[in-house]
PDB file of N, CA and C in Angstrom:
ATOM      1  N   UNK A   1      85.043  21.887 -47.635  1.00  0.00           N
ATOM      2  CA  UNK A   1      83.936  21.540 -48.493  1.00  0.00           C
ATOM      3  C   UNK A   1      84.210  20.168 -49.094  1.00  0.00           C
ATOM      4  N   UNK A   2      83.250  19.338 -49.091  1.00  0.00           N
ATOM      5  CA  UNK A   2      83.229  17.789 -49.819  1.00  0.00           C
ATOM      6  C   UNK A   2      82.688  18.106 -51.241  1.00  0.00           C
ATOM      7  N   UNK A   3      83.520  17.779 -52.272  1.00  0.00           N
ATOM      8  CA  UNK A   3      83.204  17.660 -53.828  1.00  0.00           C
ATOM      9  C   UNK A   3      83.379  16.660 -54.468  1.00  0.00           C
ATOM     10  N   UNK A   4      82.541  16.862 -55.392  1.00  0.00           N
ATOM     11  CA  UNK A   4      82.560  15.675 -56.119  1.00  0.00           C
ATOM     12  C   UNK A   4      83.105  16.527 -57.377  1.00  0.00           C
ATOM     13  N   UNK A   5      83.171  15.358 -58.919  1.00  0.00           N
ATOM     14  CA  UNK A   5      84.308  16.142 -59.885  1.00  0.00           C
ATOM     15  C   UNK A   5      82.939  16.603 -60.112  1.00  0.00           C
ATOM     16  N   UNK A   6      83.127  18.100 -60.836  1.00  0.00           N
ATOM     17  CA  UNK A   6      82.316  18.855 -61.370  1.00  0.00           C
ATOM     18  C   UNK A   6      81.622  20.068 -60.801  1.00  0.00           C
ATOM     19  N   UNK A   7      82.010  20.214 -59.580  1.00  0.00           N
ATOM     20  CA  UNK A   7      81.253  20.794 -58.508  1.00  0.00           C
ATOM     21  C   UNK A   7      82.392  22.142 -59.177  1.00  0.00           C
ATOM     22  N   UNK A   8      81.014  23.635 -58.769  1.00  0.00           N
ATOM     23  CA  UNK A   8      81.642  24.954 -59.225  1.00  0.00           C
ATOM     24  C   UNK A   8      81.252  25.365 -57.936  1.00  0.00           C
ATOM     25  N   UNK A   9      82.452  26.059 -57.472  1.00  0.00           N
ATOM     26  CA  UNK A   9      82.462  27.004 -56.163  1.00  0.00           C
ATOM     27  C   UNK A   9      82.657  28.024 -56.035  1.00  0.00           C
ATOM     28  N   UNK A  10      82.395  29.136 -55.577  1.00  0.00           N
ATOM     29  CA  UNK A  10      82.845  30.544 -55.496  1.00  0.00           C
ATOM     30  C   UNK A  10      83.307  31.365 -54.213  1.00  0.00           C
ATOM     31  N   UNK A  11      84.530  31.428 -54.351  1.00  0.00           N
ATOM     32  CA  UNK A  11      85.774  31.428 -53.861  1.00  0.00           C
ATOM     33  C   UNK A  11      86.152  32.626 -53.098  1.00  0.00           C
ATOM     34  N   UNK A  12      85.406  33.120 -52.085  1.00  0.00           N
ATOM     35  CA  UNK A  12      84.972  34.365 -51.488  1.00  0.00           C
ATOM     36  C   UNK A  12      86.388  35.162 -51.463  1.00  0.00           C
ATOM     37  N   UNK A  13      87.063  34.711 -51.006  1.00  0.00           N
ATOM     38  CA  UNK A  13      88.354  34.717 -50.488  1.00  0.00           C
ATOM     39  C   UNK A  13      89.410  35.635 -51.830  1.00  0.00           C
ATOM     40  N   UNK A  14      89.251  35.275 -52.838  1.00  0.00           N
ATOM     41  CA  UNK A  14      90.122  35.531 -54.150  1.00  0.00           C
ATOM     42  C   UNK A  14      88.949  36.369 -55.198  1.00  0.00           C
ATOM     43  N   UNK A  15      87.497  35.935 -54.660  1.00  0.00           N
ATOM     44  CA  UNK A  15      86.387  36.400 -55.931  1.00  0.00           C
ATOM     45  C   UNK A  15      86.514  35.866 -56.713  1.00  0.00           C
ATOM     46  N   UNK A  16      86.819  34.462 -57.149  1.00  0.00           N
ATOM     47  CA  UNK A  16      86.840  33.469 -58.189  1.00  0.00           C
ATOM     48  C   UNK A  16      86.255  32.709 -58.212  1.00  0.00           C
ATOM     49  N   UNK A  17      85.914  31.645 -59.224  1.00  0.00           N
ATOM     50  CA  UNK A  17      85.476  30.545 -59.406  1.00  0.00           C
ATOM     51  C   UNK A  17      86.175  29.453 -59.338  1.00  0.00           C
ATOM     52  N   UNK A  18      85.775  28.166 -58.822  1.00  0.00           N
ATOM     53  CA  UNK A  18      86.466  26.850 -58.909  1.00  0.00           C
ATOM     54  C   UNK A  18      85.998  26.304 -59.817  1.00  0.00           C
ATOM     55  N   UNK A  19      86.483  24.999 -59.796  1.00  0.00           N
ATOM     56  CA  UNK A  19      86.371  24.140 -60.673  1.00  0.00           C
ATOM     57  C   UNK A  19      86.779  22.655 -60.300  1.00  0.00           C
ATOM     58  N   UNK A  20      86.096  21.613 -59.231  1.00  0.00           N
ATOM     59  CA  UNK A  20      86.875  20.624 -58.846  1.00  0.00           C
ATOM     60  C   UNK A  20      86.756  19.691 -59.644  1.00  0.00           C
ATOM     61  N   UNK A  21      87.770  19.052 -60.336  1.00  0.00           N
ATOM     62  CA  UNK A  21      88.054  17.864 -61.210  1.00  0.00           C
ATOM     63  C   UNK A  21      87.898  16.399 -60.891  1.00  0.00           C
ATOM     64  N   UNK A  22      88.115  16.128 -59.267  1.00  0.00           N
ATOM     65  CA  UNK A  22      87.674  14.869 -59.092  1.00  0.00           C
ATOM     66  C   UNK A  22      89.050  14.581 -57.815  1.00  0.00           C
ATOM     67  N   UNK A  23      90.047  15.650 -58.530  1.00  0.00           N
ATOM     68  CA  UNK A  23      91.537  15.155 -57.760  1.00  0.00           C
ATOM     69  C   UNK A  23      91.844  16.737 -57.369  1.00  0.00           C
ATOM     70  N   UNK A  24      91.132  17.807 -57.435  1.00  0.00           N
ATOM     71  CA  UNK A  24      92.111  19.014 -57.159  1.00  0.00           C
ATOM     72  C   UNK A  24      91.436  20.263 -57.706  1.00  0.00           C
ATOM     73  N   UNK A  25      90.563  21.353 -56.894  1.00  0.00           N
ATOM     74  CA  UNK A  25      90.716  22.197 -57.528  1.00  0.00           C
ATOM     75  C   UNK A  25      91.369  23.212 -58.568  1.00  0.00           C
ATOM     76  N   UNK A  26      90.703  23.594 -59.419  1.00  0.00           N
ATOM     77  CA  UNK A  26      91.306  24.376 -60.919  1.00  0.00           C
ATOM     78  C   UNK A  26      91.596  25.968 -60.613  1.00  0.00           C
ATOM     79  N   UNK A  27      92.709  26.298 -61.107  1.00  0.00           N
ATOM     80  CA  UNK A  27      92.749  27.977 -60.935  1.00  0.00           C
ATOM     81  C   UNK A  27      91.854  28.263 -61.695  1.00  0.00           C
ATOM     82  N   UNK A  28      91.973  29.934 -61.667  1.00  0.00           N
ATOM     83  CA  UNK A  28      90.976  30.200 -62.236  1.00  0.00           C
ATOM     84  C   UNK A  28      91.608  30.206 -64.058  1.00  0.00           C
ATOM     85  N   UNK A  29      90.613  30.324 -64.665  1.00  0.00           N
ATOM     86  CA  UNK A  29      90.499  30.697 -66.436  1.00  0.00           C
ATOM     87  C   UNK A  29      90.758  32.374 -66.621  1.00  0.00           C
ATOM     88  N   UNK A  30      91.062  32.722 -67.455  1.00  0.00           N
ATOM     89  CA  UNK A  30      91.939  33.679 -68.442  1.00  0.00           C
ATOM     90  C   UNK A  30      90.351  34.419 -67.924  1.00  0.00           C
ATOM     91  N   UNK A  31      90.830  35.522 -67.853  1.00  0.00           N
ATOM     92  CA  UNK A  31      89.905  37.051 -67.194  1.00  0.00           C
ATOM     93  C   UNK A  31      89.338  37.068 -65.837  1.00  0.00           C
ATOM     94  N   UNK A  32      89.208  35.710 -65.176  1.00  0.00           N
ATOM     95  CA  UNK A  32      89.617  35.120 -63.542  1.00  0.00           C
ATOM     96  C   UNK A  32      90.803  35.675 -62.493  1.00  0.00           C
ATOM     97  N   UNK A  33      90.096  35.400 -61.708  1.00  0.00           N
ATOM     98  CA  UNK A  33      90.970  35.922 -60.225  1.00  0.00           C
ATOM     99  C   UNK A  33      91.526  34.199 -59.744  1.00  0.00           C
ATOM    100  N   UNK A  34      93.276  34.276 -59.436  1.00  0.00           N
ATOM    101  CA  UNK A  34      93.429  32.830 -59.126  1.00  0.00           C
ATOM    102  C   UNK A  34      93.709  32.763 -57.737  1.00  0.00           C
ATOM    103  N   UNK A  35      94.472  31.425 -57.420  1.00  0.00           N
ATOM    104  CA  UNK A  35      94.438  31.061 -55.892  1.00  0.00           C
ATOM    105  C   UNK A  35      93.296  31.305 -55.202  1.00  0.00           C
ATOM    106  N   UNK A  36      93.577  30.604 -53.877  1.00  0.00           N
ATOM    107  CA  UNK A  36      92.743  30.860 -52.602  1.00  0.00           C
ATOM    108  C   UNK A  36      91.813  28.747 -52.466  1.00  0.00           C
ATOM    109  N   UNK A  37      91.367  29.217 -51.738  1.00  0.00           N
ATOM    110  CA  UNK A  37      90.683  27.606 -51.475  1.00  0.00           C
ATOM    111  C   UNK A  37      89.214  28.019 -51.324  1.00  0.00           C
ATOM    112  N   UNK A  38      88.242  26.646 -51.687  1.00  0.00           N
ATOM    113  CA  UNK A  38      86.991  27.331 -51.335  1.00  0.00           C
ATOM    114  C   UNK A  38      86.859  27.479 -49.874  1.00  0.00           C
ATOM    115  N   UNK A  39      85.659  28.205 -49.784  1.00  0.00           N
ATOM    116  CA  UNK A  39      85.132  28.348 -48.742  1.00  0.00           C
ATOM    117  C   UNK A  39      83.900  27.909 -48.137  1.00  0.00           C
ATOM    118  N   UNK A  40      83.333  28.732 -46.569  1.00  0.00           N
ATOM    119  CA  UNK A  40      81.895  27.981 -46.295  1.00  0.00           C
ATOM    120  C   UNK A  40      81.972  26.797 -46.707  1.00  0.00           C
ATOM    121  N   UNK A  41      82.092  25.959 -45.725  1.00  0.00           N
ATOM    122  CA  UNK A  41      81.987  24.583 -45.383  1.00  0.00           C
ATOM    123  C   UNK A  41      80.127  23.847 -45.466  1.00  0.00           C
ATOM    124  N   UNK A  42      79.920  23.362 -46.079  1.00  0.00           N
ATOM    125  CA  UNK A  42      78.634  23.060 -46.513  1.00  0.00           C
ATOM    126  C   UNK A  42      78.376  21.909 -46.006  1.00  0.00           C
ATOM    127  N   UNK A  43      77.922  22.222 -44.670  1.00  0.00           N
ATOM    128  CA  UNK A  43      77.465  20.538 -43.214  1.00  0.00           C
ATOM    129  C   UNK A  43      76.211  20.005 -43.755  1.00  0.00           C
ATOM    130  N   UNK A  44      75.471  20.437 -44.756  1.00  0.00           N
ATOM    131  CA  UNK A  44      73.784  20.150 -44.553  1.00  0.00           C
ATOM    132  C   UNK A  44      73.638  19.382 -46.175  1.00  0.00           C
ATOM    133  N   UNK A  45      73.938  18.207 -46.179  1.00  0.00           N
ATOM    134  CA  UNK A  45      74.082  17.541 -47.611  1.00  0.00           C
ATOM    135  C   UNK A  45      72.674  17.159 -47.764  1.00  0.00           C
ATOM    136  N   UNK A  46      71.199  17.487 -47.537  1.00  0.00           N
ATOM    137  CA  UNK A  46      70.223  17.557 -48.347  1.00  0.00           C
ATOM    138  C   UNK A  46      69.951  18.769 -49.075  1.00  0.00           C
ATOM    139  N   UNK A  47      70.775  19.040 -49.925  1.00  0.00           N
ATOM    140  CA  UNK A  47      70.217  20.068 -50.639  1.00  0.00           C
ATOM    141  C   UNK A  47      68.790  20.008 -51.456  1.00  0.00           C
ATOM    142  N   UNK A  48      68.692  20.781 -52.691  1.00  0.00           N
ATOM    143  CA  UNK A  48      67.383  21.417 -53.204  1.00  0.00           C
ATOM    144  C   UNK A  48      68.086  20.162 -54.505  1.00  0.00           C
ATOM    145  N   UNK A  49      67.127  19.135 -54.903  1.00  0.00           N
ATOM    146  CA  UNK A  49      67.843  18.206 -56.256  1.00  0.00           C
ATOM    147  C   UNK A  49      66.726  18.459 -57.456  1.00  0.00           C
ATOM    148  N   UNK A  50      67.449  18.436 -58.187  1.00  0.00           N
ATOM    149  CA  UNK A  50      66.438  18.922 -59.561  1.00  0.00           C
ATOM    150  C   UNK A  50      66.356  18.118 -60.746  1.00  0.00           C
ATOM    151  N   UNK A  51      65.724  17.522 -61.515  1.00  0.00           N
ATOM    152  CA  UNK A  51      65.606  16.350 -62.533  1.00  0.00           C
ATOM    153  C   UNK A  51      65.931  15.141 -61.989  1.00  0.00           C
ATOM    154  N   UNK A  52      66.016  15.169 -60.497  1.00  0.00           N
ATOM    155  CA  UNK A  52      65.782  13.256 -60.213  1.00  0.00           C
ATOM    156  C   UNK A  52      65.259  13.746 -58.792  1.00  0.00           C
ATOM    157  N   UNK A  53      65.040  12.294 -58.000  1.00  0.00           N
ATOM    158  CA  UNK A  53      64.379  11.674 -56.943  1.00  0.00           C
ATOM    159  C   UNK A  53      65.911  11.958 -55.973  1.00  0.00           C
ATOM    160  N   UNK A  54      66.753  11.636 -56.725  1.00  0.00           N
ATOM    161  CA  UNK A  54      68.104  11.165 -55.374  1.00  0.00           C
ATOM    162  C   UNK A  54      69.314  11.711 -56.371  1.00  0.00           C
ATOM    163  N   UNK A  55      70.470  11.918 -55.715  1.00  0.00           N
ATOM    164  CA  UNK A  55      71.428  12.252 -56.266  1.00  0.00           C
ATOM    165  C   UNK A  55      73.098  11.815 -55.761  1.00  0.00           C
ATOM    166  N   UNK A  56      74.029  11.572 -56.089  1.00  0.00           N
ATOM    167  CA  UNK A  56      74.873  10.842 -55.493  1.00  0.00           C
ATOM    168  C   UNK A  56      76.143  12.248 -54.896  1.00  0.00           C
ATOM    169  N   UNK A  57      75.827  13.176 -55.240  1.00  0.00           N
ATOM    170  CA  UNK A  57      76.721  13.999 -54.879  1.00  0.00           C
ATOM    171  C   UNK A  57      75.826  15.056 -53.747  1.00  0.00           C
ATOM    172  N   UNK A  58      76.721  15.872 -53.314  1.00  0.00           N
ATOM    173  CA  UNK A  58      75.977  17.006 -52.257  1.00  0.00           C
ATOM    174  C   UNK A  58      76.289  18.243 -52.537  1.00  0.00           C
ATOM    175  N   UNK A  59      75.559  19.103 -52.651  1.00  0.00           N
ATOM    176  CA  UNK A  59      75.334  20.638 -52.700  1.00  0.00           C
ATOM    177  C   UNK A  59      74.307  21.196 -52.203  1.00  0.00           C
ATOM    178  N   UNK A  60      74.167  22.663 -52.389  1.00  0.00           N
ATOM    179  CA  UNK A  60      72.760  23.502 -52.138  1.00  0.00           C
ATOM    180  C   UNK A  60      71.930  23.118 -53.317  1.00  0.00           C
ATOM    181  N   UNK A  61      72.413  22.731 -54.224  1.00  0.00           N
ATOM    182  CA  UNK A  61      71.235  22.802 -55.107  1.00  0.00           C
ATOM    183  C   UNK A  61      71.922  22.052 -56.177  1.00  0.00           C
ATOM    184  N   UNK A  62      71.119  20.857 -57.103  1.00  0.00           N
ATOM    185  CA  UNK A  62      71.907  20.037 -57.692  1.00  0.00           C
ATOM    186  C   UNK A  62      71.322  19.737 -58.529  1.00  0.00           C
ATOM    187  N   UNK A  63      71.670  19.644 -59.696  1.00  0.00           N
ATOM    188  CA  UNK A  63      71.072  19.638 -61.222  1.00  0.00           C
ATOM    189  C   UNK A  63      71.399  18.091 -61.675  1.00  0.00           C
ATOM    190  N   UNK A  64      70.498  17.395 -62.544  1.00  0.00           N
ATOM    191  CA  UNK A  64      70.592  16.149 -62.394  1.00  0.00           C
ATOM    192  C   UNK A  64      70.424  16.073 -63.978  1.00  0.00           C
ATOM    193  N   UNK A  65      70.951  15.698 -64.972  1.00  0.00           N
ATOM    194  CA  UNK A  65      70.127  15.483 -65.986  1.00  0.00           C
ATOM    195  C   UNK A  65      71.517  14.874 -67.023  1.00  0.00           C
ATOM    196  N   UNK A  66      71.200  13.904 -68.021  1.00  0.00           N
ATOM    197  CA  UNK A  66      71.907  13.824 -69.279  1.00  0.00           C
ATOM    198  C   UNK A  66      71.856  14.071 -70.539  1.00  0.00           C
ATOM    199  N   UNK A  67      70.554  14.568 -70.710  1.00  0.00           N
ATOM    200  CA  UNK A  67      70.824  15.631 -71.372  1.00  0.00           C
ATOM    201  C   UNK A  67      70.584  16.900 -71.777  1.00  0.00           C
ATOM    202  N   UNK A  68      70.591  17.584 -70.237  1.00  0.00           N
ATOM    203  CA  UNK A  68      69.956  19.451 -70.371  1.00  0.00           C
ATOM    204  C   UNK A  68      70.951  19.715 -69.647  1.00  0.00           C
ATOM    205  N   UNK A  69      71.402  21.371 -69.566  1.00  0.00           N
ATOM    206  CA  UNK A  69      72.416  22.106 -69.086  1.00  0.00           C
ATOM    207  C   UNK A  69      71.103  22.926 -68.700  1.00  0.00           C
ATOM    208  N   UNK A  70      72.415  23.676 -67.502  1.00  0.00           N
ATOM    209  CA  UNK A  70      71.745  25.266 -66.782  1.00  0.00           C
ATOM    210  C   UNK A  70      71.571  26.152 -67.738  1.00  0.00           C
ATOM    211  N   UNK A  71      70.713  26.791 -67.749  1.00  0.00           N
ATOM    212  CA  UNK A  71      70.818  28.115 -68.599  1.00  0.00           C
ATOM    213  C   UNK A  71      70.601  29.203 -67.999  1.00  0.00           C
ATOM    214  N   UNK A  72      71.846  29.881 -68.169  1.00  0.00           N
ATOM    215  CA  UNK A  72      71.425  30.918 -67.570  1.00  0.00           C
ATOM    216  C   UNK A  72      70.872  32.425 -67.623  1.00  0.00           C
ATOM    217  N   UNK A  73      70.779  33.437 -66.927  1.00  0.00           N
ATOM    218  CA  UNK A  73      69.873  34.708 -67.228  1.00  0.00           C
ATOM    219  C   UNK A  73      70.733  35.078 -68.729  1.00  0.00           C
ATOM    220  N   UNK A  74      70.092  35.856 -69.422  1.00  0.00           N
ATOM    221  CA  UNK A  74      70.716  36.223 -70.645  1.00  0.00           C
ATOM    222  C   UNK A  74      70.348  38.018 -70.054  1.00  0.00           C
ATOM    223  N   UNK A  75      71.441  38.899 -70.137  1.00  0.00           N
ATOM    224  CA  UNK A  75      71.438  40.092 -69.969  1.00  0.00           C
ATOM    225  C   UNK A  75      72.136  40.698 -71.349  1.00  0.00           C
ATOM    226  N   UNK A  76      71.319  42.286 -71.794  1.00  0.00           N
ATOM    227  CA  UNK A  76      71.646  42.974 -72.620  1.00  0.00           C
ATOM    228  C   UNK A  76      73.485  43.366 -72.235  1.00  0.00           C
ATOM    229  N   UNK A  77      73.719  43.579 -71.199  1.00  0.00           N
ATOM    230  CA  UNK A  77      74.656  44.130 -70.401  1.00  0.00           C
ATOM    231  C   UNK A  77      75.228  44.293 -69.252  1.00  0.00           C
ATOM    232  N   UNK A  78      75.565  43.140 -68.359  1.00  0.00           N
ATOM    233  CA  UNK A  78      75.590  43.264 -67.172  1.00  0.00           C
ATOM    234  C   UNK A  78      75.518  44.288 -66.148  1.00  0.00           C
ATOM    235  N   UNK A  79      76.680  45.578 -66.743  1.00  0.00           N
ATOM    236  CA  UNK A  79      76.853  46.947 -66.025  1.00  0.00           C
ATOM    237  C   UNK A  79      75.614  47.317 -65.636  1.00  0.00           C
ATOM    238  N   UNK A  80      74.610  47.153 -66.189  1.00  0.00           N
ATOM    239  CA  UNK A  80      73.441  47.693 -66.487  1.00  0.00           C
ATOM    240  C   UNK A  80      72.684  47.309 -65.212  1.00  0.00           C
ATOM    241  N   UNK A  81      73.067  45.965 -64.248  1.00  0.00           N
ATOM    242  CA  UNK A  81      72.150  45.501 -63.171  1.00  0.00           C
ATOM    243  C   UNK A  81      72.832  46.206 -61.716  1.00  0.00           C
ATOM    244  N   UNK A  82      71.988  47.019 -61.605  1.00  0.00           N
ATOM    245  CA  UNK A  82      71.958  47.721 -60.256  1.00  0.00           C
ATOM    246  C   UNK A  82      72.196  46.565 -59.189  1.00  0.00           C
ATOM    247  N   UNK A  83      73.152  47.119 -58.194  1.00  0.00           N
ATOM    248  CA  UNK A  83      73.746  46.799 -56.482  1.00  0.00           C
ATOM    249  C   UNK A  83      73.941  44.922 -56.975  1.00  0.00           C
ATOM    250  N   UNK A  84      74.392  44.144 -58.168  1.00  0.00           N
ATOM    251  CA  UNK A  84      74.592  43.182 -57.866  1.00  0.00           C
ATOM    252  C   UNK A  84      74.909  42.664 -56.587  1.00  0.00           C
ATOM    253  N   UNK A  85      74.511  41.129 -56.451  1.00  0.00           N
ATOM    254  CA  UNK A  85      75.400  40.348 -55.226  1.00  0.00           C
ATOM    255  C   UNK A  85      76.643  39.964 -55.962  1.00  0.00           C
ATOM    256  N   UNK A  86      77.430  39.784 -54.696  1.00  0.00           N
ATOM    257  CA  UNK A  86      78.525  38.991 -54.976  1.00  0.00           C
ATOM    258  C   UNK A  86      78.358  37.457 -55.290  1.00  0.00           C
ATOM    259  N   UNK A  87      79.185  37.303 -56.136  1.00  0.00           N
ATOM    260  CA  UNK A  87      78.829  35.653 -57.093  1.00  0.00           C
ATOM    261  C   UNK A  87      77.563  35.270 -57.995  1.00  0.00           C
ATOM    262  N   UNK A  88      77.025  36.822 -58.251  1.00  0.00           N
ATOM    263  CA  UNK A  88      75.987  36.983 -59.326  1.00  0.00           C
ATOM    264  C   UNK A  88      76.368  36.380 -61.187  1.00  0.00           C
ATOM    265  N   UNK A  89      76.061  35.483 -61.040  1.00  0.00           N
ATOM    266  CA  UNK A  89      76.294  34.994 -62.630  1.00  0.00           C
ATOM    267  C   UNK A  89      74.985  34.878 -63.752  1.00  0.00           C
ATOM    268  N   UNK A  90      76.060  35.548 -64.666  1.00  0.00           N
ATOM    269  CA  UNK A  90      74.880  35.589 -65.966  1.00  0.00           C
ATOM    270  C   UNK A  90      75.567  35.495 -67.203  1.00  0.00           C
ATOM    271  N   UNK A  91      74.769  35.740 -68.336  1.00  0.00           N
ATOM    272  CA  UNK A  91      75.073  35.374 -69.377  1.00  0.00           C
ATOM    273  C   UNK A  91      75.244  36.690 -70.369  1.00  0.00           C
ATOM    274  N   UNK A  92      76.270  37.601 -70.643  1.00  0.00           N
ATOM    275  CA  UNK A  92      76.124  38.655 -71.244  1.00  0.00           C
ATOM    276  C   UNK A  92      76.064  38.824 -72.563  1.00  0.00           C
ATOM    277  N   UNK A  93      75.112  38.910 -73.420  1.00  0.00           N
ATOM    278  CA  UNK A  93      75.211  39.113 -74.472  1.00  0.00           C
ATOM    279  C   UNK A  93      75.841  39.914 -75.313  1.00  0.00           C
ATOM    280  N   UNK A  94      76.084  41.248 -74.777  1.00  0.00           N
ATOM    281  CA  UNK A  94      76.828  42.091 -75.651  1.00  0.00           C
ATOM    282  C   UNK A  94      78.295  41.592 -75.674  1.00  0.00           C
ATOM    283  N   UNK A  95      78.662  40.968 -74.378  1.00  0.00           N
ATOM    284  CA  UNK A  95      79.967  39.929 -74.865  1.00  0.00           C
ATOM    285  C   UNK A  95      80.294  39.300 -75.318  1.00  0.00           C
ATOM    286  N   UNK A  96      79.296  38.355 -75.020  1.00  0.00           N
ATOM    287  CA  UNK A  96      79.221  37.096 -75.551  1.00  0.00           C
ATOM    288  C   UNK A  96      80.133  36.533 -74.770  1.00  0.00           C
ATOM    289  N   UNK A  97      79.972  36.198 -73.380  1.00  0.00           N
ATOM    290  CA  UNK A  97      80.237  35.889 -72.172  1.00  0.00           C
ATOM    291  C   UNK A  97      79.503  35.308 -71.100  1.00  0.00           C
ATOM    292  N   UNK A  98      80.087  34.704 -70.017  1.00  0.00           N
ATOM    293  CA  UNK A  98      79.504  34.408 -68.910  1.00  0.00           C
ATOM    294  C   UNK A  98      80.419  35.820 -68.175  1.00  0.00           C
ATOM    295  N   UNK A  99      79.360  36.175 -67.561  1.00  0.00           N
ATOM    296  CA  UNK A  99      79.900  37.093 -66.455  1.00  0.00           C
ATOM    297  C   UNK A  99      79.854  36.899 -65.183  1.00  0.00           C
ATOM    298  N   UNK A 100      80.971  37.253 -64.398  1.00  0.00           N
ATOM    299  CA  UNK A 100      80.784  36.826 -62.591  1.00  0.00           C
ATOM    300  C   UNK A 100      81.020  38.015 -61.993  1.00  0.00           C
ATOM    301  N   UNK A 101      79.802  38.364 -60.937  1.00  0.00           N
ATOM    302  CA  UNK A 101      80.720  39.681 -60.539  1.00  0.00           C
ATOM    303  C   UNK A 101      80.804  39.364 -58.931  1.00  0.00           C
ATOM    304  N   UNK A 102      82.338  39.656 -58.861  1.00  0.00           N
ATOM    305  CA  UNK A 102      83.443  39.106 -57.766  1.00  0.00           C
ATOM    306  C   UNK A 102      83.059  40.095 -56.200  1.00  0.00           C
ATOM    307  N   UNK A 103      82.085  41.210 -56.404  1.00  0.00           N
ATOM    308  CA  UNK A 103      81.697  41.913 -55.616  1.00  0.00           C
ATOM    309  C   UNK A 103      82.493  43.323 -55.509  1.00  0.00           C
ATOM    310  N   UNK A 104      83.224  43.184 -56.462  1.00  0.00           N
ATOM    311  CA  UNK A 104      83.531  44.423 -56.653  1.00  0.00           C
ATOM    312  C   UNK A 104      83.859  44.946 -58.082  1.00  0.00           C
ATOM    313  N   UNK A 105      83.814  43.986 -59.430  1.00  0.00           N
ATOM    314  CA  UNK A 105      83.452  44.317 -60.508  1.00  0.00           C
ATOM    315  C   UNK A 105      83.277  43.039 -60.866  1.00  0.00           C
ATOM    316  N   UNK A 106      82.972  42.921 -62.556  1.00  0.00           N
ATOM    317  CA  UNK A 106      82.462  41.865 -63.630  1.00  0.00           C
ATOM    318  C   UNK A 106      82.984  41.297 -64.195  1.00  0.00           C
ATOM    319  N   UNK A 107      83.625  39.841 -63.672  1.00  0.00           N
ATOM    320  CA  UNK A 107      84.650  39.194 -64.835  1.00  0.00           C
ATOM    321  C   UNK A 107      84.140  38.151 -66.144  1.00  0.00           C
ATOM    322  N   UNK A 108      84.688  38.515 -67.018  1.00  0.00           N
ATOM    323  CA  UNK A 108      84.212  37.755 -67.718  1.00  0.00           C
ATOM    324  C   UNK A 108      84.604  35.989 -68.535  1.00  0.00           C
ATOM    325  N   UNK A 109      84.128  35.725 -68.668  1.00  0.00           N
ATOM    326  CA  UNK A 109      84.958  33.912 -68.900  1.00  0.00           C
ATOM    327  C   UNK A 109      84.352  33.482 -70.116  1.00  0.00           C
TER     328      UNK A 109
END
C-alpha cells in the first residue's frame, strides 16, 4: 500500500488499526491488537475525494478539509448492532469511545 502521513488502515491480518506517520507505520494504541503490516494493496488511486476538486494523496475515499473532521456514527452501544462487518467503526457513547470491531469482537480506543 502507498501512504501518505496520516493515512488509517485496517489491518486484516492482526484486526487492527494503523496509523502511517509519514516514515513508518504505528502499532496499535492501548485496547488495540498490535503488529502485522497493512494489507490489500490499493492499484486504483482515483478514489471517491470529498471537500475539494483534486487531492495530493490516494485512497478509496479522501477527506479534504482544514477545518472539519469525520464524524462519525454515534451509537447508544455498539453490542447492540447486529452481524457487524469487520472494520466497522463508530462512536460509542456509553463509552465514550471510538469502537472497532476486529470481526470478531469490539475494541475500543
Amino acid at each position: 500500500m502507498t501512504a501518505s502521513a496520516g493515512t488509517i488502515a485496517f489491518d486484516e491480518i492482526t484486526g487492527s488499526f494503523r496509523y502511517y506517520n509519514g516514515t513508518g507505520w504505528s502499532v496499535a494504541d492501548a485496547g488495540g491488537v498490535t503488529g502485522g503490516n497493512p494489507t490489500n494493496t490499493d492499484t486504483n488511486t482515483k478514489g471517491v475525494i470529498i471537500g475539494a476538486s483534486a487531492s495530493s494523496v490516494q485512497g478509496a475515499v479522501i477527506l479534504e478539509a482544514s477545518n472539519k473532521a469525520l464524524v462519525l456514527p454515534k451509537v447508544s452501544n455498539a453490542l447492540v448492532i447486529a452481524s457487524p462487518p469487520k472494520g466497522l467503526i463508530v462512536y460509542d457513547m456509553a463509552l465514550k469511545a471510538v469502537q472497532v470491531y476486529n470481526g470478531t469482537s469490539w475494541v475500543a480506543y
